[in-house]
PDB file of N, CA and C in Angstrom:
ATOM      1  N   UNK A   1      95.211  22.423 136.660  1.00  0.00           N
ATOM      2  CA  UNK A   1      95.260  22.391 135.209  1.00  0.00           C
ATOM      3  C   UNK A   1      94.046  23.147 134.667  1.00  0.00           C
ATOM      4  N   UNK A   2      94.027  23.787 133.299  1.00  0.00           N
ATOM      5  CA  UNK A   2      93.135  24.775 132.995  1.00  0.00           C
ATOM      6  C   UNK A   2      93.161  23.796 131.432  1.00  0.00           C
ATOM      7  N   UNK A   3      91.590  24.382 130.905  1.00  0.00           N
ATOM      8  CA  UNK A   3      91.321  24.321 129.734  1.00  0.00           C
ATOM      9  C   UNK A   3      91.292  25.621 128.732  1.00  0.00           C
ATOM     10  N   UNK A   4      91.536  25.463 127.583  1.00  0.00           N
ATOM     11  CA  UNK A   4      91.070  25.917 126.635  1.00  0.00           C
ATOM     12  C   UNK A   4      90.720  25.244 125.658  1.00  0.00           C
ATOM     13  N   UNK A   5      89.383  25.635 125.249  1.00  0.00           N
ATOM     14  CA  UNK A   5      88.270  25.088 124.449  1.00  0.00           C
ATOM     15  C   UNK A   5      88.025  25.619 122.947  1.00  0.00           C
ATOM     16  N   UNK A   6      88.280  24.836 121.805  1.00  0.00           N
ATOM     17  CA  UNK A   6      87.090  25.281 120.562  1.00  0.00           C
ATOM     18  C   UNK A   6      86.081  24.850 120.360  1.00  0.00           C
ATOM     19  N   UNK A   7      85.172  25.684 120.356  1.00  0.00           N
ATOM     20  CA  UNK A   7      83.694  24.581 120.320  1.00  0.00           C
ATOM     21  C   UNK A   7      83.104  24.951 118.988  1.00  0.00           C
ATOM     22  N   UNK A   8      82.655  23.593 117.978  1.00  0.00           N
ATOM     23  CA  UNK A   8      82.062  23.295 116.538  1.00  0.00           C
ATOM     24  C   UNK A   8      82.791  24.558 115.516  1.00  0.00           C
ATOM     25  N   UNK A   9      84.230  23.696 115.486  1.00  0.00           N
ATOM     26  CA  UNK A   9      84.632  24.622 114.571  1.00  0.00           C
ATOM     27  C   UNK A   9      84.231  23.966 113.595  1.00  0.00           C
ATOM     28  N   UNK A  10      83.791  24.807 112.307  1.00  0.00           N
ATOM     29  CA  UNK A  10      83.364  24.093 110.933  1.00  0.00           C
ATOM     30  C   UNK A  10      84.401  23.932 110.037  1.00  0.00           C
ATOM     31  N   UNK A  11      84.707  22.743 109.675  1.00  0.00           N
ATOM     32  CA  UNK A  11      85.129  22.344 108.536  1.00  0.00           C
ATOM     33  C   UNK A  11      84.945  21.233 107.602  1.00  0.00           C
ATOM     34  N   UNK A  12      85.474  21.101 106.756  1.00  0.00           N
ATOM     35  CA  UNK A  12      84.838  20.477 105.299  1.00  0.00           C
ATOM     36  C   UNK A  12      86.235  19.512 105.095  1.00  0.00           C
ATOM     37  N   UNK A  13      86.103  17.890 105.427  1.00  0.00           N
ATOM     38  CA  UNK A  13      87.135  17.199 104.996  1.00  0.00           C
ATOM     39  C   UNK A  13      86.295  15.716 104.389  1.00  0.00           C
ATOM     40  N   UNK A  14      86.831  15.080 103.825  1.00  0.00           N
ATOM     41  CA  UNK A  14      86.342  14.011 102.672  1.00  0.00           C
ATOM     42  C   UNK A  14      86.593  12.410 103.618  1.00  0.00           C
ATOM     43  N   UNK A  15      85.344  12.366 104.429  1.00  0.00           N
ATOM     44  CA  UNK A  15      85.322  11.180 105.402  1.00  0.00           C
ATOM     45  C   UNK A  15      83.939  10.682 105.305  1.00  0.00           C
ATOM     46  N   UNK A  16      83.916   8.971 105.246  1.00  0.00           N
ATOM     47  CA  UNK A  16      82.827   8.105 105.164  1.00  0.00           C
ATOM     48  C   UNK A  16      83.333   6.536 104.962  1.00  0.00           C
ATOM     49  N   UNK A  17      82.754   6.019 104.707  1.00  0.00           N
ATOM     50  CA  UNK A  17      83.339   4.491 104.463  1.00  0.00           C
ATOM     51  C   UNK A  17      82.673   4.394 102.687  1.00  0.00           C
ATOM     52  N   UNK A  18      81.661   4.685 102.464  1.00  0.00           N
ATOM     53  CA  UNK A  18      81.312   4.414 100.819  1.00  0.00           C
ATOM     54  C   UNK A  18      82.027   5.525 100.426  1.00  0.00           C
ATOM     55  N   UNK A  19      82.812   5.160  99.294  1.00  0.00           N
ATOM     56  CA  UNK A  19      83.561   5.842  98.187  1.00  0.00           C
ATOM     57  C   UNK A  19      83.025   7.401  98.262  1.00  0.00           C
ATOM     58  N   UNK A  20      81.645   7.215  97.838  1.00  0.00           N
ATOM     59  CA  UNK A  20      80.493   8.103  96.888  1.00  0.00           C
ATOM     60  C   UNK A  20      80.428   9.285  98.276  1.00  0.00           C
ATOM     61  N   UNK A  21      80.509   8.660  99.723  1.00  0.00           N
ATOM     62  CA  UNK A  21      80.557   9.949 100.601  1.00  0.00           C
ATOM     63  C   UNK A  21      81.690  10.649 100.888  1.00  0.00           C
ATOM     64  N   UNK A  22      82.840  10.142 100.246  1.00  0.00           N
ATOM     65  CA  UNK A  22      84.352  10.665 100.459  1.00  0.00           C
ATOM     66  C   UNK A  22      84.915  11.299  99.365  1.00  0.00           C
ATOM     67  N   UNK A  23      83.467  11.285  97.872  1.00  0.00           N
ATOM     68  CA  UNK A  23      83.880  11.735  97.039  1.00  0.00           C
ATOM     69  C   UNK A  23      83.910  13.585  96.876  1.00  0.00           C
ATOM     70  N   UNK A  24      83.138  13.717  98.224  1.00  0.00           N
ATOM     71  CA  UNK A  24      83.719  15.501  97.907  1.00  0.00           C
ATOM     72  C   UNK A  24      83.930  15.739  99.557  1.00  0.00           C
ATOM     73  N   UNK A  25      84.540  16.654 100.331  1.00  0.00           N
ATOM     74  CA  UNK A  25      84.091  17.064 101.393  1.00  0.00           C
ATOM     75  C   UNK A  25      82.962  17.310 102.094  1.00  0.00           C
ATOM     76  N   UNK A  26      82.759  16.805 103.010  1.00  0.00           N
ATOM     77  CA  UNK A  26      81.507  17.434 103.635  1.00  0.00           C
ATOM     78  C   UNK A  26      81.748  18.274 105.085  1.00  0.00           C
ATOM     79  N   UNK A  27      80.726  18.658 106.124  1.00  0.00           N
ATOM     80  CA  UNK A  27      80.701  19.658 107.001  1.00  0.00           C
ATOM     81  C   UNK A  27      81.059  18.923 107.902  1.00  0.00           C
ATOM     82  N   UNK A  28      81.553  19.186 108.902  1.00  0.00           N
ATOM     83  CA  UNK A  28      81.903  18.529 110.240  1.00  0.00           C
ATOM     84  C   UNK A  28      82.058  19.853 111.078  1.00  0.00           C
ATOM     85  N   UNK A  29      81.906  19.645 112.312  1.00  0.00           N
ATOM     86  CA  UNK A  29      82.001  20.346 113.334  1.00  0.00           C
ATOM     87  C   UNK A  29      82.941  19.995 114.542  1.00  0.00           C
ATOM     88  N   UNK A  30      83.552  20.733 114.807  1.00  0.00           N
ATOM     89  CA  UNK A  30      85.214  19.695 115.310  1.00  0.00           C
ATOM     90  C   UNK A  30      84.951  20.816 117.159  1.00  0.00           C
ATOM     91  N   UNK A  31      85.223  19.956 118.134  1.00  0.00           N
ATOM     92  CA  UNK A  31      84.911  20.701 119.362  1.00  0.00           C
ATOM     93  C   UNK A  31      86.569  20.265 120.234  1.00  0.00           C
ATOM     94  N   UNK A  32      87.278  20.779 120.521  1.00  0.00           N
ATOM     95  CA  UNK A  32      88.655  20.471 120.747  1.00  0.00           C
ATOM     96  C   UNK A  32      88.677  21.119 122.435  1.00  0.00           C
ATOM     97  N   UNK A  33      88.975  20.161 123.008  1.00  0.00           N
ATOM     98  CA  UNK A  33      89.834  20.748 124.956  1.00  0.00           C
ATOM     99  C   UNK A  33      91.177  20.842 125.162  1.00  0.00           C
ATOM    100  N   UNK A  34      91.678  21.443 125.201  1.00  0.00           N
ATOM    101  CA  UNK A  34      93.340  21.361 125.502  1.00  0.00           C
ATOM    102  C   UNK A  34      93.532  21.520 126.871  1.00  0.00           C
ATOM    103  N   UNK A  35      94.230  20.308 127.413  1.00  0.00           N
ATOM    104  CA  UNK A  35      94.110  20.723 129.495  1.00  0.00           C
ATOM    105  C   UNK A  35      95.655  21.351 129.089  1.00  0.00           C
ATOM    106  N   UNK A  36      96.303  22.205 130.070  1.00  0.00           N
ATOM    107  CA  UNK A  36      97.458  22.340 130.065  1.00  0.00           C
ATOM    108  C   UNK A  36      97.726  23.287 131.383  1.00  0.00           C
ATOM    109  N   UNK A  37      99.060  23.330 131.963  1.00  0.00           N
ATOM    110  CA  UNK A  37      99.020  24.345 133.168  1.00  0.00           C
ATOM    111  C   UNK A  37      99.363  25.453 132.604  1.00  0.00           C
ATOM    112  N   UNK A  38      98.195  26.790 132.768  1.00  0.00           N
ATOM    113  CA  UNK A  38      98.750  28.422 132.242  1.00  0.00           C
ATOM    114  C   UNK A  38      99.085  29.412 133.561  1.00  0.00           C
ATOM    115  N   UNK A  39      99.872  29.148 134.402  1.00  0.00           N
ATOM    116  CA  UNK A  39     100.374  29.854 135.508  1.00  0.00           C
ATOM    117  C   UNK A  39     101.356  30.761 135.014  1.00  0.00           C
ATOM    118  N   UNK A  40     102.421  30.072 133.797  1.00  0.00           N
ATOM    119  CA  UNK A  40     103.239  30.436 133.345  1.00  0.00           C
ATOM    120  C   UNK A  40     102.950  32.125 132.429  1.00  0.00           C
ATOM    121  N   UNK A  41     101.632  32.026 131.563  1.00  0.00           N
ATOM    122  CA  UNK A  41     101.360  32.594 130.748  1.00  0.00           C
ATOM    123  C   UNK A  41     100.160  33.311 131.579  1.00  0.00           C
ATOM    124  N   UNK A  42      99.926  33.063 132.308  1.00  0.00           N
ATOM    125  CA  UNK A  42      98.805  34.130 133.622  1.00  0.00           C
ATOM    126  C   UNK A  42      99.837  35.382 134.128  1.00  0.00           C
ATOM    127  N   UNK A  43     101.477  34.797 134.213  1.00  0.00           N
ATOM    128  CA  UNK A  43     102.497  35.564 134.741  1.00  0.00           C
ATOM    129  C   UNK A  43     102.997  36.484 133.698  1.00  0.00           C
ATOM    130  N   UNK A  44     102.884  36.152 132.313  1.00  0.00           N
ATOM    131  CA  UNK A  44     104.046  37.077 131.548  1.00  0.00           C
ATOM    132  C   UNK A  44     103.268  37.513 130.421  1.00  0.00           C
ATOM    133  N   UNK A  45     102.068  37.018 130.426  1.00  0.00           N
ATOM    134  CA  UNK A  45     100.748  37.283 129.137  1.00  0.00           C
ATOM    135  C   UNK A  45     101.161  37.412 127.849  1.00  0.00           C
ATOM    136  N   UNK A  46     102.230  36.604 127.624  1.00  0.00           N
ATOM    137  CA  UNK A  46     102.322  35.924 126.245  1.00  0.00           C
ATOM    138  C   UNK A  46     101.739  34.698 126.058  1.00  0.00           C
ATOM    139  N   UNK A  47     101.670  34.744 124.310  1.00  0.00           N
ATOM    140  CA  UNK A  47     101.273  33.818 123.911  1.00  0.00           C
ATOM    141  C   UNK A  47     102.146  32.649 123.850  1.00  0.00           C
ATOM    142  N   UNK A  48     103.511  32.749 124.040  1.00  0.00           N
ATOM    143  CA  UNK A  48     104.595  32.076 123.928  1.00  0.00           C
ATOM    144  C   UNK A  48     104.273  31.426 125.122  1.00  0.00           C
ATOM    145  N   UNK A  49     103.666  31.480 126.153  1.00  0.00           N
ATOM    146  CA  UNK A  49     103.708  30.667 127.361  1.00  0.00           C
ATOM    147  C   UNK A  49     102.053  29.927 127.465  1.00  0.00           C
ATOM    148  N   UNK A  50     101.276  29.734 126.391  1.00  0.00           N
ATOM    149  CA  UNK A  50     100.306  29.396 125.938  1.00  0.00           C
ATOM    150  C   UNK A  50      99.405  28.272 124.711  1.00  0.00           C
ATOM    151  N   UNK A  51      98.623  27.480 125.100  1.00  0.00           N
ATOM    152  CA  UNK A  51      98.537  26.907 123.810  1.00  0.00           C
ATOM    153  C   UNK A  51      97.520  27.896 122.690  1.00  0.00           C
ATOM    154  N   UNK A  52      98.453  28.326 121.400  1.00  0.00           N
ATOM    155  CA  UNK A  52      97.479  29.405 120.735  1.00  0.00           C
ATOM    156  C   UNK A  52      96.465  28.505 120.254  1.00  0.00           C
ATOM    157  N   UNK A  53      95.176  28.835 120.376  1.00  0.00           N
ATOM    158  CA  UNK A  53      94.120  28.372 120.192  1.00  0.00           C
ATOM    159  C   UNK A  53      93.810  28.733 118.347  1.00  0.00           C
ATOM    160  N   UNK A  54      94.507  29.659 118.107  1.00  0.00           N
ATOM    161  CA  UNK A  54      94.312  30.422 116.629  1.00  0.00           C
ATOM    162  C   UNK A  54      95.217  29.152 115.609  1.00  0.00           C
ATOM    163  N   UNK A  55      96.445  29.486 116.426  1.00  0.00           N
ATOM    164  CA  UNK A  55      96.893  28.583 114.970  1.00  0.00           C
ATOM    165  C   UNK A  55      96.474  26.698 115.222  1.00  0.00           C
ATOM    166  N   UNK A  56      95.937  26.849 116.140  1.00  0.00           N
ATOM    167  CA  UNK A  56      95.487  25.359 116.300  1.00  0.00           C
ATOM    168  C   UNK A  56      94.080  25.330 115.431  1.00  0.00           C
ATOM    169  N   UNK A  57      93.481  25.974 115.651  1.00  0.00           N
ATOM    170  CA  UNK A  57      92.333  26.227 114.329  1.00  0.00           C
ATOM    171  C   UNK A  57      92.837  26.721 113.357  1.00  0.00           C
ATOM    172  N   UNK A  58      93.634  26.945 112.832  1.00  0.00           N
ATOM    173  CA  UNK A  58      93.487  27.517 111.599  1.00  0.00           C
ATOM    174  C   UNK A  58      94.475  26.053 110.634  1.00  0.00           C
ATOM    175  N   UNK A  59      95.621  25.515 111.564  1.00  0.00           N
ATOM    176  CA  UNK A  59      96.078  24.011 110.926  1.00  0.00           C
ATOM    177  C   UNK A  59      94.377  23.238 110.938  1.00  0.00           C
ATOM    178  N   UNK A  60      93.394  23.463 111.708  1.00  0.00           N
ATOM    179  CA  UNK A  60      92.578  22.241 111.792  1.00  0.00           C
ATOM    180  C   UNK A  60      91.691  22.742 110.361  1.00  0.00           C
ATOM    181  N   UNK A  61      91.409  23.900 110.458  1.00  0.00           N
ATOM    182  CA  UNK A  61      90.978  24.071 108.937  1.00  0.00           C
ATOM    183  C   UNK A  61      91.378  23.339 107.758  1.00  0.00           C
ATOM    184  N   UNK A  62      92.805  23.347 107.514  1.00  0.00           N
ATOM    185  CA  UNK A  62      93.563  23.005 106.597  1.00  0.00           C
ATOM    186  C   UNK A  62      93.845  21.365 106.918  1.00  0.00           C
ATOM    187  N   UNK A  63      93.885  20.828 107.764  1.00  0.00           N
ATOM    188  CA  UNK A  63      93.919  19.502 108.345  1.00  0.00           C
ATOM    189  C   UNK A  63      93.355  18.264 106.952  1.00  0.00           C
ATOM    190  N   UNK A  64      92.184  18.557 106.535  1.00  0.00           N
ATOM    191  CA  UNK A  64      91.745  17.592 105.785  1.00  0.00           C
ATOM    192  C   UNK A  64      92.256  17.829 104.341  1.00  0.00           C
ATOM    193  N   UNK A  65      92.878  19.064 103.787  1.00  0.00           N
ATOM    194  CA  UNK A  65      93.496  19.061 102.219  1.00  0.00           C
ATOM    195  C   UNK A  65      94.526  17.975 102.203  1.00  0.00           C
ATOM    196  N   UNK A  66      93.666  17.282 100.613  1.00  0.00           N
ATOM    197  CA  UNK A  66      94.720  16.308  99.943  1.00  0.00           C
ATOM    198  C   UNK A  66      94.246  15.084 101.328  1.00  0.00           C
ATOM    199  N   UNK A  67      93.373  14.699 101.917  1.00  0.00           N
ATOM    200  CA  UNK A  67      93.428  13.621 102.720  1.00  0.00           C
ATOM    201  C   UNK A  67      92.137  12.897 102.609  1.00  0.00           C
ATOM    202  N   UNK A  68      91.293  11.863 103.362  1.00  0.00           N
ATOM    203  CA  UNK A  68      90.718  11.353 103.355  1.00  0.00           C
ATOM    204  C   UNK A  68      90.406  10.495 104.781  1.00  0.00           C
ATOM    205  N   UNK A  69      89.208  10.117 104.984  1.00  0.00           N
ATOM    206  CA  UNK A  69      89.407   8.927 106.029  1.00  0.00           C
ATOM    207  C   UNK A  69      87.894   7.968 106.131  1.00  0.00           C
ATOM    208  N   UNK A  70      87.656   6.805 106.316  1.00  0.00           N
ATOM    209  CA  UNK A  70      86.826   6.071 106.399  1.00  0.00           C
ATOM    210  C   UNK A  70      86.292   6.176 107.418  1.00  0.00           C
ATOM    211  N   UNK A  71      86.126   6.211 108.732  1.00  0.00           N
ATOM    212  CA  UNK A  71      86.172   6.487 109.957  1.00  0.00           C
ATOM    213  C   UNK A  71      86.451   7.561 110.423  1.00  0.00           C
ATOM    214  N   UNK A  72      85.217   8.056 111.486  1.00  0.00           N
ATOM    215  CA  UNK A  72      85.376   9.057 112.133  1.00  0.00           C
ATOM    216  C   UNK A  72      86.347   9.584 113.760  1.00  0.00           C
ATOM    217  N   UNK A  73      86.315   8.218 113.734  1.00  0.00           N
ATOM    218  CA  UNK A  73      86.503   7.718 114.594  1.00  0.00           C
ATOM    219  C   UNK A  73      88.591   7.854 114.515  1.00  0.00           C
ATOM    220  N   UNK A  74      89.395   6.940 113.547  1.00  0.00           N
ATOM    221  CA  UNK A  74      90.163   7.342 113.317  1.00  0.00           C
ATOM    222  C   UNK A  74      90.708   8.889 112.678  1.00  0.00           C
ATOM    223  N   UNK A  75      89.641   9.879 112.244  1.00  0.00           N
ATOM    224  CA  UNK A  75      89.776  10.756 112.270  1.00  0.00           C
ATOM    225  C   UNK A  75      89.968  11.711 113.347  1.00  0.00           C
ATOM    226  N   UNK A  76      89.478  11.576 114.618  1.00  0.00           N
ATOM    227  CA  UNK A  76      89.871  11.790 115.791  1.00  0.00           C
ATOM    228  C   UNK A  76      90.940  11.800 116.639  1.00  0.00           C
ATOM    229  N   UNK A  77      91.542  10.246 116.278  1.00  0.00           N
ATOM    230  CA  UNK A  77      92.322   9.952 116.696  1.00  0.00           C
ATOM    231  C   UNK A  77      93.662  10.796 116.282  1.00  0.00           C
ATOM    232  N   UNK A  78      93.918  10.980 114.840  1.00  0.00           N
ATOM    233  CA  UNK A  78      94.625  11.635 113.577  1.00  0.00           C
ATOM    234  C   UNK A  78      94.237  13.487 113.862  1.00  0.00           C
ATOM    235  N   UNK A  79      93.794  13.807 114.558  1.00  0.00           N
ATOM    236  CA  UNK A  79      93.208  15.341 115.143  1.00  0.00           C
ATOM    237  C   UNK A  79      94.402  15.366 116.350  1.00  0.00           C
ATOM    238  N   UNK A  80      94.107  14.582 117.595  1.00  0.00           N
ATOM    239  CA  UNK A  80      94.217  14.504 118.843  1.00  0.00           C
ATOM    240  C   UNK A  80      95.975  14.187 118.440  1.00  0.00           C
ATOM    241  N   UNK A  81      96.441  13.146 118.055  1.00  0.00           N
ATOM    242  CA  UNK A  81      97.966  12.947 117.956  1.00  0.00           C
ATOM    243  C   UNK A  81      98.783  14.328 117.252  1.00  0.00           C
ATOM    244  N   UNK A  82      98.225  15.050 116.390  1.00  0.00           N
ATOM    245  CA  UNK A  82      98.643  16.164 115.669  1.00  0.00           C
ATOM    246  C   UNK A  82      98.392  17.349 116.340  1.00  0.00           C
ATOM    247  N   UNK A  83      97.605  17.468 117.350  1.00  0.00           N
ATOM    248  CA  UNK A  83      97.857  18.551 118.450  1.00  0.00           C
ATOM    249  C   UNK A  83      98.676  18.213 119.517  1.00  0.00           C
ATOM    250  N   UNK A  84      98.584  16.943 120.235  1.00  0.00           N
ATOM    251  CA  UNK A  84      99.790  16.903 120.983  1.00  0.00           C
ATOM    252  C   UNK A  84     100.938  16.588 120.715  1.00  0.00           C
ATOM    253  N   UNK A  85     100.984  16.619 119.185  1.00  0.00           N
ATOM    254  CA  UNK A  85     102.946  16.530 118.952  1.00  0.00           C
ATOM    255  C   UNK A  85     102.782  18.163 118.583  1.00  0.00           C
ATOM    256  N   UNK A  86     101.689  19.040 117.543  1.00  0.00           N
ATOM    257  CA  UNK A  86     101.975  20.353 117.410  1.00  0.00           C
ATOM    258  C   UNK A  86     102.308  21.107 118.404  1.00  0.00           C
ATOM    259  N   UNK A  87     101.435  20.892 119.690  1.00  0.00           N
ATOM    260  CA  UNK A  87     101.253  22.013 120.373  1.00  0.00           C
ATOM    261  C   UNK A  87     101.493  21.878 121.549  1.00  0.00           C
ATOM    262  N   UNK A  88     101.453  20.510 122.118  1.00  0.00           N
ATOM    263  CA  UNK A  88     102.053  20.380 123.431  1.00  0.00           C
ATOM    264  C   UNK A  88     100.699  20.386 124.391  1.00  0.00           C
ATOM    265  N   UNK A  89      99.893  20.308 124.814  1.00  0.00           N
ATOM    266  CA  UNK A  89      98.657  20.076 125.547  1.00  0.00           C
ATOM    267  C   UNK A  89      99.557  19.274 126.326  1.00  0.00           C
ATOM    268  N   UNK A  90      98.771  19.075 127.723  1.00  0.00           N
ATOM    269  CA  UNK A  90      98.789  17.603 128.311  1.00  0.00           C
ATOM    270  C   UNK A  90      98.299  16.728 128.046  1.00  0.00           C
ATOM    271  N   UNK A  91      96.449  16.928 127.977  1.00  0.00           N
ATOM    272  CA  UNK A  91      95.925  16.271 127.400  1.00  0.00           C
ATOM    273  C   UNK A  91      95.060  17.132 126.360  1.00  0.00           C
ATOM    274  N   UNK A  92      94.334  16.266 125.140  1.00  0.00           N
ATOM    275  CA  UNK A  92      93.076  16.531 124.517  1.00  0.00           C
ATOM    276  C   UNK A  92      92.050  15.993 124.027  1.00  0.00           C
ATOM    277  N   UNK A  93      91.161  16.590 124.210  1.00  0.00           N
ATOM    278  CA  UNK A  93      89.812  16.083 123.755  1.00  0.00           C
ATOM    279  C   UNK A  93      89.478  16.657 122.496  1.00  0.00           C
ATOM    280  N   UNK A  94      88.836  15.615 122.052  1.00  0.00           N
ATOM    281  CA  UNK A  94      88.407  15.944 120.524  1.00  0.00           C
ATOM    282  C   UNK A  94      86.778  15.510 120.133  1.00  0.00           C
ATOM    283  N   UNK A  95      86.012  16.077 119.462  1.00  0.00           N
ATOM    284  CA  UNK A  95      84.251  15.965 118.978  1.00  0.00           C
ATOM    285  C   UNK A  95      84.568  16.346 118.065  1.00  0.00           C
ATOM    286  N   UNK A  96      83.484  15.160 117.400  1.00  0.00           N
ATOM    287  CA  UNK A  96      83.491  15.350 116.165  1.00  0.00           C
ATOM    288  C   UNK A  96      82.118  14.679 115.776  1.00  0.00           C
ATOM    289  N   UNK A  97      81.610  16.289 115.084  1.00  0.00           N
ATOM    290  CA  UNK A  97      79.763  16.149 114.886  1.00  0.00           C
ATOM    291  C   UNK A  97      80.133  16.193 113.134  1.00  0.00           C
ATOM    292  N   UNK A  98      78.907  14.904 113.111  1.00  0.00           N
ATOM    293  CA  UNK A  98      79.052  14.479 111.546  1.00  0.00           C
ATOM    294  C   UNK A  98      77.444  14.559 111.222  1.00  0.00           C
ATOM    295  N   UNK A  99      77.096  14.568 110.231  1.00  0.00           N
ATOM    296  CA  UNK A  99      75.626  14.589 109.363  1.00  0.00           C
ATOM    297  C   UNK A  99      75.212  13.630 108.514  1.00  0.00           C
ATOM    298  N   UNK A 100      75.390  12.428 109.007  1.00  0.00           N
ATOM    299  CA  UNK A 100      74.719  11.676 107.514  1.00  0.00           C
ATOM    300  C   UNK A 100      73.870  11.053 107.993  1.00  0.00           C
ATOM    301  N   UNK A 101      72.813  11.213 108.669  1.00  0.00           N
ATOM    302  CA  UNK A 101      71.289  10.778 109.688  1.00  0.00           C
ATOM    303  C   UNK A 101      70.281  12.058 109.357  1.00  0.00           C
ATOM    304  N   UNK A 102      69.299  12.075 108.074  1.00  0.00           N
ATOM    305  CA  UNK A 102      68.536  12.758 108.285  1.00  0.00           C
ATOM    306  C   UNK A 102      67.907  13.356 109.707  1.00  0.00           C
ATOM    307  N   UNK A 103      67.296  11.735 110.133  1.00  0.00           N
ATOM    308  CA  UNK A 103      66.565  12.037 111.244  1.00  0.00           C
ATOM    309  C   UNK A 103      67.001  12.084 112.592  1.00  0.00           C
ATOM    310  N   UNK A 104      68.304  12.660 112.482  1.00  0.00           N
ATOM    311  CA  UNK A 104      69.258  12.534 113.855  1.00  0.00           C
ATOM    312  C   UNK A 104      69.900  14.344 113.916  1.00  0.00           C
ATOM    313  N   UNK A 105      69.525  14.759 114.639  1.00  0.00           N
ATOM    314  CA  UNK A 105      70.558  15.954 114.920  1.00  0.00           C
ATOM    315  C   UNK A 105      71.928  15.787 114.277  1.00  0.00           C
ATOM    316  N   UNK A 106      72.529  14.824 114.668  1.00  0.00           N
ATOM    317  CA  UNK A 106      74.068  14.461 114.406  1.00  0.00           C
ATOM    318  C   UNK A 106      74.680  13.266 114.930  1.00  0.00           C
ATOM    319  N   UNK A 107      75.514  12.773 114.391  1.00  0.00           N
ATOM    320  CA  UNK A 107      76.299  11.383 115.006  1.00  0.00           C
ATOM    321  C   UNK A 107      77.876  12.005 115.025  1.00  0.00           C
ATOM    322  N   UNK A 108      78.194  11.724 116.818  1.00  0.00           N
ATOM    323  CA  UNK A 108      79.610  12.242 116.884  1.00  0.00           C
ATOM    324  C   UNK A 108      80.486  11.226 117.755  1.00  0.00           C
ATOM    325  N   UNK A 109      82.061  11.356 117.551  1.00  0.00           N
ATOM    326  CA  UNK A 109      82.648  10.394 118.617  1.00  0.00           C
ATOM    327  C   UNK A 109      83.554  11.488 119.553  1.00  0.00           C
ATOM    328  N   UNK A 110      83.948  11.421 120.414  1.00  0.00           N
ATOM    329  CA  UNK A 110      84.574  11.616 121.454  1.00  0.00           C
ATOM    330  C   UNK A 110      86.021  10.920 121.682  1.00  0.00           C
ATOM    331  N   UNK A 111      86.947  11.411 121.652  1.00  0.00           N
ATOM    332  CA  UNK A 111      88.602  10.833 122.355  1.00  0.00           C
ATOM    333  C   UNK A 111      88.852  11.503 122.901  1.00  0.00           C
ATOM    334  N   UNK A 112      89.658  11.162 124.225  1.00  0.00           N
ATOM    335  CA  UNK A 112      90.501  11.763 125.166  1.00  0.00           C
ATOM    336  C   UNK A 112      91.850  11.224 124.456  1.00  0.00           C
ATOM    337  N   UNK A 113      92.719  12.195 124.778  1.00  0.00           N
ATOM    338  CA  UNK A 113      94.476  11.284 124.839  1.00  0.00           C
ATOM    339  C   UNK A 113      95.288  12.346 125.539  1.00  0.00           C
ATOM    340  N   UNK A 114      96.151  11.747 126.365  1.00  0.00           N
ATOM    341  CA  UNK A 114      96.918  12.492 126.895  1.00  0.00           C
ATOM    342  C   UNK A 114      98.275  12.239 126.207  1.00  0.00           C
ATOM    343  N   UNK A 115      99.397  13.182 126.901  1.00  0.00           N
ATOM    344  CA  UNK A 115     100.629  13.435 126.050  1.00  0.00           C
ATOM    345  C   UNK A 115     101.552  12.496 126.524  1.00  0.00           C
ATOM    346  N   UNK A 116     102.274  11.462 126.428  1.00  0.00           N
ATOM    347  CA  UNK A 116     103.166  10.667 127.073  1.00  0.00           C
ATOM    348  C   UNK A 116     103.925  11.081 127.821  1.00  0.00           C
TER     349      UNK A 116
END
């Protein structure tokens, strides 16, 4: 099984537990693994035999319009289920680097889920 990786894609979605931090978007940095077997797409070098990494970032861009979430944590979760019904992975991993710790680099959570 092979990966393909996005690492700290930036985007801006409206997550916190106080109101006042969900009242506009803020930055997040989203780090995504997709395991999947590419033997198929090593053989015929389409993208059709591939997970596109493009339009999987470019829905994750758009992912947070019109939404919200209290938890980062369930935000993860709500990432990870919407790539493996979009796109078909086996499994994925999902990071997610958040900012509301001056004195912290960042606070992030981590999910694995695989595809049933």
């Amino acid at each position: 099984m092979a990966k393909i990786s996005i690492i700290d894609l930036e985007v801006f979605y409206r997550v916190g537990v106080p109101d006042e931090e969900r009242a506009k978007p803020q930055k997040l940095l989203l780090t995504i693994e997709m395991k999947s077997s590419f033997a198929k797409a090593a053989q015929s070098d389409s993208i059709a035999d591939t997970v596109d990494y493009f339009a999987v970032s470019q829905k994750l861009l758009k992912f947070g319009d019109g939404r919200s979430w209290k938890l980062i944590e369930k935000l993860a979760a709500d990432i990870a289920e919407m790539i493996l019904s979009d796109f078909q992975p086996k499994k994925v991993t999902v990071e997610i680097k958040k900012f509301p710790i001056p004195q912290a680099q960042y606070v992030s959570v981590t999910l694995k889920k695989k595809r049933n």
